[in-house]
Protein backbone atom coordinates (compact mmCIF):
# COMPACT_ATOMS: atom_id res chain seq x y z
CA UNK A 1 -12.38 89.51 22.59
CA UNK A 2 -11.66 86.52 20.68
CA UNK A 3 -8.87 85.73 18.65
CA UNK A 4 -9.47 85.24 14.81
CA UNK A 5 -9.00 82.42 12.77
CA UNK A 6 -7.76 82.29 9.50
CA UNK A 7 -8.73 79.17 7.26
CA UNK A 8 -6.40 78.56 4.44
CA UNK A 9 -7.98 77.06 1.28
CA UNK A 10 -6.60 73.14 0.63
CA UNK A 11 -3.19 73.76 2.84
CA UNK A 12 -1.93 76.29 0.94
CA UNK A 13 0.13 78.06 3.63
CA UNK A 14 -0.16 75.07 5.85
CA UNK A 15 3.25 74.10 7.78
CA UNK A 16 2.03 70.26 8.17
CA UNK A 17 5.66 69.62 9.95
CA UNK A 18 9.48 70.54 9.54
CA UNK A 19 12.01 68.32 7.69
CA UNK A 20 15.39 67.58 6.42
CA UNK A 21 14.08 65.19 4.20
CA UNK A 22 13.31 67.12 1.58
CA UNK A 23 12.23 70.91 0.06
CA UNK A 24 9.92 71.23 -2.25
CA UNK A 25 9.88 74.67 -3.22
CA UNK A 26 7.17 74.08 -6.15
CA UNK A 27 6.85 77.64 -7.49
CA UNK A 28 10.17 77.05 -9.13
CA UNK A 29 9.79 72.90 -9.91
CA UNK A 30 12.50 72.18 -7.54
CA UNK A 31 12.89 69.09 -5.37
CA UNK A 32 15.45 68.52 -2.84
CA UNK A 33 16.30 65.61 -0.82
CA UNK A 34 18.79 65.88 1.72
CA UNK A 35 20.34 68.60 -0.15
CA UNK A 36 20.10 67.14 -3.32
CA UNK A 37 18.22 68.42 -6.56
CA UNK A 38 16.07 65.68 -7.52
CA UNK A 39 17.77 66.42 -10.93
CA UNK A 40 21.49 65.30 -9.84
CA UNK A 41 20.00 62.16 -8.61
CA UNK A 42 17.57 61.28 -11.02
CA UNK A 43 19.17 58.64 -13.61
CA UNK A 44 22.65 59.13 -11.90
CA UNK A 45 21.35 57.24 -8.31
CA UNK A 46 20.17 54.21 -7.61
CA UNK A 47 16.96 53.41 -5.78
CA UNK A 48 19.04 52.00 -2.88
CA UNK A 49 21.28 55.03 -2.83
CA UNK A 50 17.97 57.17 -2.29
CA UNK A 51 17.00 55.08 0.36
CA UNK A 52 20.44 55.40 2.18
CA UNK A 53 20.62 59.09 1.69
CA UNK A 54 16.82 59.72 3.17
CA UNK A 55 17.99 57.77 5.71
CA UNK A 56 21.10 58.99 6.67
CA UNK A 57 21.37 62.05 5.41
CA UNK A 58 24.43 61.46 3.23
CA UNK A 59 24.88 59.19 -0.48
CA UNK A 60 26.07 55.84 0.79
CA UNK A 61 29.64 54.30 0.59
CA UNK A 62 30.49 51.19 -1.52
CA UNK A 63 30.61 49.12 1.42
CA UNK A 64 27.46 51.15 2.72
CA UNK A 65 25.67 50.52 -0.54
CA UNK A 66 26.35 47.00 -0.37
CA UNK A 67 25.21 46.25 3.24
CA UNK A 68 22.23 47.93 2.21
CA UNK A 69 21.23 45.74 -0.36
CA UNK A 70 21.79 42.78 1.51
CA UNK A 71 19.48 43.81 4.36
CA UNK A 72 16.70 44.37 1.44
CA UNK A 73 17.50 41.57 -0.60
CA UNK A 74 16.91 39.61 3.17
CA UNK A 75 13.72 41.17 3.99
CA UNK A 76 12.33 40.70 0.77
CA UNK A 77 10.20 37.69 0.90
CA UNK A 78 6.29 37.99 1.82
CA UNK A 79 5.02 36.44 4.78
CA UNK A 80 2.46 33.40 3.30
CA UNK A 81 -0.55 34.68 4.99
CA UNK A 82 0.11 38.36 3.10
CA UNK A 83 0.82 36.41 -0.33
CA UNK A 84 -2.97 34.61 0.51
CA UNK A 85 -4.69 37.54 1.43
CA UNK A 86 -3.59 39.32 -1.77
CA UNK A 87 -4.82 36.33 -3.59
CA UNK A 88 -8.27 36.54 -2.25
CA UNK A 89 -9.25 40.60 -2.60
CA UNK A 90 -10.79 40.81 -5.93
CA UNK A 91 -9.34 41.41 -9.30
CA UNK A 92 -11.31 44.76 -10.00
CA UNK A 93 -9.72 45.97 -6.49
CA UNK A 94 -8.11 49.03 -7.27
CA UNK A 95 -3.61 48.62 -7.15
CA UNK A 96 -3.64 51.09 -4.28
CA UNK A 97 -6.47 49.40 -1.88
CA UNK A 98 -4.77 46.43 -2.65
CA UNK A 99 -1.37 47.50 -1.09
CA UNK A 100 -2.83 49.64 1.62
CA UNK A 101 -4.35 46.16 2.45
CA UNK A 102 -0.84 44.30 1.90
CA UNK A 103 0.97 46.62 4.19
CA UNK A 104 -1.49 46.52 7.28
CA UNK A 105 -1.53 42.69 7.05
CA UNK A 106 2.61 42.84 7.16
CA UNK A 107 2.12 44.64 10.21
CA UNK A 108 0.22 41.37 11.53
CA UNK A 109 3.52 38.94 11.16
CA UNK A 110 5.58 41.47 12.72
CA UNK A 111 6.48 39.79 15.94
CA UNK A 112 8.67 42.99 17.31
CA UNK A 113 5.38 45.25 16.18
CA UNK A 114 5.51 46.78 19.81
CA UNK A 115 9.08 47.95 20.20
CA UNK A 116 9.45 51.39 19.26
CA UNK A 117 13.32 51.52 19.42
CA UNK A 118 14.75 53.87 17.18
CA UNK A 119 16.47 50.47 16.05
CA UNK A 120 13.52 48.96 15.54
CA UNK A 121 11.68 51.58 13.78
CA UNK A 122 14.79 51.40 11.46
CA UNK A 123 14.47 47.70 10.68
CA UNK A 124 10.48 48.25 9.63
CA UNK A 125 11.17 50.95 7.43
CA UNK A 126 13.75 49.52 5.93
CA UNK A 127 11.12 45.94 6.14
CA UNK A 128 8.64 47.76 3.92
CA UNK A 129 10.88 49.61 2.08
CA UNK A 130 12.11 45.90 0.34
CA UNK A 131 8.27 44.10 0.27
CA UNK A 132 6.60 47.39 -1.31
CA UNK A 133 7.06 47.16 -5.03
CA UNK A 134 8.99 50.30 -6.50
């Protein structure tokens, strides 16, 4: 006999993966990241302190914060070639398409794109994470 299937409308029900990242436990409005209600860090954290705590689980340091910033601040500028492909998609191309575009062509000038170090796959995320406009 075979087994049955059952087909959840949209993914309601669906476990797409496991996380520490975050809860979202929408019946109620709640968000959590890393154990925090979006609502204690919304206004009262900084961008960069989200970013450290996804990352590391915990709200940086001073000196943590700082370091941060300087890696971003460093990784900041756009490769030409992205800045000229930008420039040549067409104004009536929708924000979204444009940046979908912008990211795979940053993936282009990244001369480590094969190393999938944990280090490495640190340094891209935190890469995109300062070229992607908030």
């Amino acid at each position: 006999m075979a087994d049955t299937v059952t087909i959840s409308k949209g993914l309601e029900g669906v476990v797409a993966a496991k996380t520490r990242l975050s809860d979202v436990q929408g019946d109620i409005g709640r968000l959590i990241y890393c154990g925090y209600d979006i609502d204690e860090l919304a206004g009262k954290a900084s961008y960069e302190e989200v970013v450290h705590l996804l990352h590391h689980n915990h709200l940086p340091s001073h000196k943590e914060l700082t370091e941060l910033r300087s890696t971003l601040v460093g990784f900041r500028d756009l490769p030409k070639g992205v800045v000229d492909t930008i420039c040549t998609l067409p104004r009536t191309t929708p924000p979204m398409h444009a940046l979908r575009t912008a990211v795979s062509v940053l993936g282009c000038f990244d001369t480590t794109a094969e190393d999938d170090s944990q280090h490495a796959q640190r340094r891209k995320a935190l890469r995109l994470i300062s070229q992607i406009p908030v």
